[in-house]
PDB file of N, CA and C in Angstrom:
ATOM      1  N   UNK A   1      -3.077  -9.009   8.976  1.00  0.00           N
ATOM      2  CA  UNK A   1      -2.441  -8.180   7.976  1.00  0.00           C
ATOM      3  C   UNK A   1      -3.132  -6.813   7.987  1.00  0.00           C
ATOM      4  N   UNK A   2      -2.196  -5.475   8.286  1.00  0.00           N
ATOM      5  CA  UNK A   2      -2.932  -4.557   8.437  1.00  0.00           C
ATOM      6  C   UNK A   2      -2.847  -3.550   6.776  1.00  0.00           C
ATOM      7  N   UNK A   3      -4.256  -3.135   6.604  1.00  0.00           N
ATOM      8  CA  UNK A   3      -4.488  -2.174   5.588  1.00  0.00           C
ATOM      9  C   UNK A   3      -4.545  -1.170   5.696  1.00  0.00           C
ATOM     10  N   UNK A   4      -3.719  -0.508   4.681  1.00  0.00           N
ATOM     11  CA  UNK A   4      -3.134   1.086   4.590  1.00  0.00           C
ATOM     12  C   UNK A   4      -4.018   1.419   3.376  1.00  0.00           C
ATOM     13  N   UNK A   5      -4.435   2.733   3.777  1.00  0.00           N
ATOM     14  CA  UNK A   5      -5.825   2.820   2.321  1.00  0.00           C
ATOM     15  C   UNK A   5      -4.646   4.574   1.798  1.00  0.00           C
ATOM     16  N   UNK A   6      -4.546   5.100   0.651  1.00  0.00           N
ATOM     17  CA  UNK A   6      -3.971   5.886  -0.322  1.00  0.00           C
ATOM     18  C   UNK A   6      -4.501   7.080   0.677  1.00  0.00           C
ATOM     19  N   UNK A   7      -2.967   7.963   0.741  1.00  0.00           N
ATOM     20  CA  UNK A   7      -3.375   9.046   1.717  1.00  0.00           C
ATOM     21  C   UNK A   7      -2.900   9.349   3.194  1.00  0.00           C
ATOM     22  N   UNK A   8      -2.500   8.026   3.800  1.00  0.00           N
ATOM     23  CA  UNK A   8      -2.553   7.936   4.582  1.00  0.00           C
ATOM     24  C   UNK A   8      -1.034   7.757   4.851  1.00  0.00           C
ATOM     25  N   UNK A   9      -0.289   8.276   6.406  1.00  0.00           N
ATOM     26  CA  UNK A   9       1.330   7.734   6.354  1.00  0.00           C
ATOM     27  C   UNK A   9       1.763   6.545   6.897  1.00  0.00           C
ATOM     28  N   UNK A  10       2.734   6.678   6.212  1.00  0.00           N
ATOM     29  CA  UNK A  10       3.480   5.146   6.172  1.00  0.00           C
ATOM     30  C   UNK A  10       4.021   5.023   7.615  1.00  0.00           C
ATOM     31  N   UNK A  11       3.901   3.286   8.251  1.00  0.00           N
ATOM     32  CA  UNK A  11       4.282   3.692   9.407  1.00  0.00           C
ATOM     33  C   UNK A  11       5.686   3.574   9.570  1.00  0.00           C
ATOM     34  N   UNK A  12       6.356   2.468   8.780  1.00  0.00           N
ATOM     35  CA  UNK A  12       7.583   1.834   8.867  1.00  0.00           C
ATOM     36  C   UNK A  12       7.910   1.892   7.197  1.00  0.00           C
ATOM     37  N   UNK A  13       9.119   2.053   7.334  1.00  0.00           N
ATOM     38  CA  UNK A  13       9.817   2.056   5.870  1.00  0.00           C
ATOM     39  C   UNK A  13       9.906   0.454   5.144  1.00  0.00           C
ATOM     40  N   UNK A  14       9.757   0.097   3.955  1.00  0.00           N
ATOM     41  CA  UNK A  14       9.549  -0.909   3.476  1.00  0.00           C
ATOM     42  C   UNK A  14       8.758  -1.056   2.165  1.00  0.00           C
ATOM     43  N   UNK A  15       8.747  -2.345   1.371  1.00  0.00           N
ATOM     44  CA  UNK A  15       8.238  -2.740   0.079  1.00  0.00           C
ATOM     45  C   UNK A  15       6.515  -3.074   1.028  1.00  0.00           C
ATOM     46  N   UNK A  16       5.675  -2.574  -0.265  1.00  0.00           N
ATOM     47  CA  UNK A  16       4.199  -2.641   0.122  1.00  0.00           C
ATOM     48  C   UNK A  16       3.802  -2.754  -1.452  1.00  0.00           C
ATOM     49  N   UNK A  17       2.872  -3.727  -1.061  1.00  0.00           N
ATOM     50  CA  UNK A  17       1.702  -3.954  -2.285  1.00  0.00           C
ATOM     51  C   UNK A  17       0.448  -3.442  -2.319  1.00  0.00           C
ATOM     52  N   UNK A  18       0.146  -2.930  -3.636  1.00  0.00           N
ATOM     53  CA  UNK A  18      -0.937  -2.258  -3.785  1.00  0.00           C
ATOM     54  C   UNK A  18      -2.199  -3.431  -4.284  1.00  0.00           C
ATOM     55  N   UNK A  19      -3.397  -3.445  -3.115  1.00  0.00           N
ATOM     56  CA  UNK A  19      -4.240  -4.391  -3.965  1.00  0.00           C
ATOM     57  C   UNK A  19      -5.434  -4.029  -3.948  1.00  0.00           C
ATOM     58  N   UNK A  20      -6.251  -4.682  -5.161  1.00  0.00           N
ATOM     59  CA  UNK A  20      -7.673  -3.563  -4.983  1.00  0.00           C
ATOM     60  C   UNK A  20      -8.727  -4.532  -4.496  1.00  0.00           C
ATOM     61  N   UNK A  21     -10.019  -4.163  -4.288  1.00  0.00           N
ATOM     62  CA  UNK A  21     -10.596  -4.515  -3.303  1.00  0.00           C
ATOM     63  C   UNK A  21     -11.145  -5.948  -3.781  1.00  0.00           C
ATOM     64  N   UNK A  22     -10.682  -6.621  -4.809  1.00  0.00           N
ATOM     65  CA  UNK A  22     -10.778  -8.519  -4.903  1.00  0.00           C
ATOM     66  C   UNK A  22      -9.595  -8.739  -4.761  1.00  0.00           C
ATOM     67  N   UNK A  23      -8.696  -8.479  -4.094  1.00  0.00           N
ATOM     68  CA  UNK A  23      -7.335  -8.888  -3.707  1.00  0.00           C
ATOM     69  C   UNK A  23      -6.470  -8.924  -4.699  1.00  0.00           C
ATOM     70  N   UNK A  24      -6.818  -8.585  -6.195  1.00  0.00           N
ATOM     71  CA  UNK A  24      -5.690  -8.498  -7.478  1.00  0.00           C
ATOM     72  C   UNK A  24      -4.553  -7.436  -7.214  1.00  0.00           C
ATOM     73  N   UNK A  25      -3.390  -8.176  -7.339  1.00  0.00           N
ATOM     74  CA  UNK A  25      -1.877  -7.246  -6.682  1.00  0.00           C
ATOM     75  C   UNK A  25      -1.945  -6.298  -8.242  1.00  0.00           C
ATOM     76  N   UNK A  26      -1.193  -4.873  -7.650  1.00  0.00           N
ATOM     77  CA  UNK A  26      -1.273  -3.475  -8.211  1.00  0.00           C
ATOM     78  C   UNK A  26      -0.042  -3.733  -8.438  1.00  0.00           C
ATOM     79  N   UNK A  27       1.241  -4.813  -7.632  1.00  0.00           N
ATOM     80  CA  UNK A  27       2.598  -4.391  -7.866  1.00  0.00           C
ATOM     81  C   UNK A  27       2.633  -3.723  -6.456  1.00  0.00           C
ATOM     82  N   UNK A  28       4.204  -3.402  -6.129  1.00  0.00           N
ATOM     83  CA  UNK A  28       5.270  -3.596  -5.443  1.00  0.00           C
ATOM     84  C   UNK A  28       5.467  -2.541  -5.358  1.00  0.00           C
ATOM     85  N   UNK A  29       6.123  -1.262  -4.294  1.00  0.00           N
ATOM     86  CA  UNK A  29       6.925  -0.202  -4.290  1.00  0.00           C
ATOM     87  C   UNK A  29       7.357  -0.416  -3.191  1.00  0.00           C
ATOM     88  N   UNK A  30       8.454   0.562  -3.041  1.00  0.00           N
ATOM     89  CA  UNK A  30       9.120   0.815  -1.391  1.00  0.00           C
ATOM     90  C   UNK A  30       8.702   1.922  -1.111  1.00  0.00           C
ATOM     91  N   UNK A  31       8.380   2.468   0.153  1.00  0.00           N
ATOM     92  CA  UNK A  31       8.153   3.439   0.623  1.00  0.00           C
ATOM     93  C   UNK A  31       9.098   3.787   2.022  1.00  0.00           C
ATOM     94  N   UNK A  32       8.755   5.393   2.455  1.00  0.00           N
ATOM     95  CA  UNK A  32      10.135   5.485   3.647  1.00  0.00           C
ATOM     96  C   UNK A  32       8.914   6.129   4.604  1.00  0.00           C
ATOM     97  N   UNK A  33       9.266   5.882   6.137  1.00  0.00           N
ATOM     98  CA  UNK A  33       8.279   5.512   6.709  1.00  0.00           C
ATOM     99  C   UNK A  33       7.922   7.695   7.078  1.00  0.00           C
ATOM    100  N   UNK A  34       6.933   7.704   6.977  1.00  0.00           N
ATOM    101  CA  UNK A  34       6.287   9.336   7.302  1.00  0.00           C
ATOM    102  C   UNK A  34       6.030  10.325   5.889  1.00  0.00           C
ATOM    103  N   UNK A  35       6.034   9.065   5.088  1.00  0.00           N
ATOM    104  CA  UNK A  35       5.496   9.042   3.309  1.00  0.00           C
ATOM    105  C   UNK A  35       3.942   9.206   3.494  1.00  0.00           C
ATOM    106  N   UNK A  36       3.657   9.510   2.790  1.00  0.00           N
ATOM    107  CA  UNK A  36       2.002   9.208   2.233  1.00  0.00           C
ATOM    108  C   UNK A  36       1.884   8.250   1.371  1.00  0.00           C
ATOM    109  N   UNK A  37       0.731   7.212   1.519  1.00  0.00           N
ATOM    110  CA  UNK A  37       0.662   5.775   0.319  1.00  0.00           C
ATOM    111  C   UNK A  37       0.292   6.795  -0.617  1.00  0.00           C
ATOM    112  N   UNK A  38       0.415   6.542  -2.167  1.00  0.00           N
ATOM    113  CA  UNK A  38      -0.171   7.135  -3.196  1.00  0.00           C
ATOM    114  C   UNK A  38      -1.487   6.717  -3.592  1.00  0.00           C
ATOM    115  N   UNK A  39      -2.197   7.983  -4.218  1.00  0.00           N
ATOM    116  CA  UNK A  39      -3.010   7.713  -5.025  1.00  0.00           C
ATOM    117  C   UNK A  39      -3.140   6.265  -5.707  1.00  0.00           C
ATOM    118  N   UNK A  40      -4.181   5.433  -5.906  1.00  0.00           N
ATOM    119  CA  UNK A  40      -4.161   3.877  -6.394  1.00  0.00           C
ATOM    120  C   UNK A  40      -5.079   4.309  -7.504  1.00  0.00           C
ATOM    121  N   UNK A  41      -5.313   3.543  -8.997  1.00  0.00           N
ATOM    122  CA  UNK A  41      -6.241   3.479  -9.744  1.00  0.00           C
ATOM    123  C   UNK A  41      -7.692   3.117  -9.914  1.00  0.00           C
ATOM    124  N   UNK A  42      -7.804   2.347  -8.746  1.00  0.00           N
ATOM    125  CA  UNK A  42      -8.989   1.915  -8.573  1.00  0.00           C
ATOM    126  C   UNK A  42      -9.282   1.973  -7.611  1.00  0.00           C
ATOM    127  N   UNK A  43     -10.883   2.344  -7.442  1.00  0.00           N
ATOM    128  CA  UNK A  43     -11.440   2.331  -6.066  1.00  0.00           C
ATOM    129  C   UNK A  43     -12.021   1.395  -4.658  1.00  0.00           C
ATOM    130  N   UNK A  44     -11.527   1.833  -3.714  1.00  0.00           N
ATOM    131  CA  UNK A  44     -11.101   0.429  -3.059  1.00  0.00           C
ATOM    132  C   UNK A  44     -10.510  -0.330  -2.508  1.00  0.00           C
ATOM    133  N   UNK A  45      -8.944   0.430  -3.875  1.00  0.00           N
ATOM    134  CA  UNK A  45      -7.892  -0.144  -3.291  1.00  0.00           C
ATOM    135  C   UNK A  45      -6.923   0.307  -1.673  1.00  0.00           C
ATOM    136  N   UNK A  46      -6.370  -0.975  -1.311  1.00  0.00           N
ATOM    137  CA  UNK A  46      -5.360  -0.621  -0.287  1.00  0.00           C
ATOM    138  C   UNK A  46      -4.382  -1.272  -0.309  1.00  0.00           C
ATOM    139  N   UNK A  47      -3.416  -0.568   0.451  1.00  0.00           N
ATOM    140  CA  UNK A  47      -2.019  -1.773   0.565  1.00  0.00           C
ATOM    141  C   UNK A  47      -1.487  -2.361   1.599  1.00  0.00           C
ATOM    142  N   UNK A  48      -0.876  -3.432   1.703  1.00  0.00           N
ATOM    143  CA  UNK A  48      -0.380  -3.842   2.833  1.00  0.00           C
ATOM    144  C   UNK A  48       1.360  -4.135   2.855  1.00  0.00           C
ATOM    145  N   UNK A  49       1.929  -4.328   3.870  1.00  0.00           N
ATOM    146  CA  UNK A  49       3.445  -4.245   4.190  1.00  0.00           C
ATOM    147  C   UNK A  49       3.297  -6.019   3.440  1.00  0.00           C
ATOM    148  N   UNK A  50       4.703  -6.103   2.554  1.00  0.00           N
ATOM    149  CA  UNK A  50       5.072  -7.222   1.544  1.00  0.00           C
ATOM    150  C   UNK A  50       6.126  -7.820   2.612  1.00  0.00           C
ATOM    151  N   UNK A  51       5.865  -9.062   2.307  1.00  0.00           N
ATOM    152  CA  UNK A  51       6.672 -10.281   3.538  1.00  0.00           C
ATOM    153  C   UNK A  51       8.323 -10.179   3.398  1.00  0.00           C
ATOM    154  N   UNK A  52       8.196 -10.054   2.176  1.00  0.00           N
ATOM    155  CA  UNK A  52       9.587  -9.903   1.877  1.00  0.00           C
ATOM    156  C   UNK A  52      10.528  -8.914   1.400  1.00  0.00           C
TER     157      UNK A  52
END
């Protein structure tokens, strides 16, 4: 499972979860791929592409 850390572009368009660094889910967004992940609340966090 690859991690996308806030900042960085999206590679593929799709729903991604935001989780912080004990694995507690931030929730769900879609993103379109050559986006930037957003800013996250806590430090740490990253997201990864959602299965479904």
């Amino acid at each position: 499972m690859e991690k996308y850390r806030p900042g960085e572009i999206v590679p593929k368009s799709g729903n991604y979860r935001a989780l912080d660094k004990n694995e507690n889910d931030g929730g769900t967004l879609y993103l379109e791929k050559g986006d930037r992940f957003p800013a996250t609340q806590h430090e740490g966090s990253y997201y990864v592409m959602s299965k479904n």
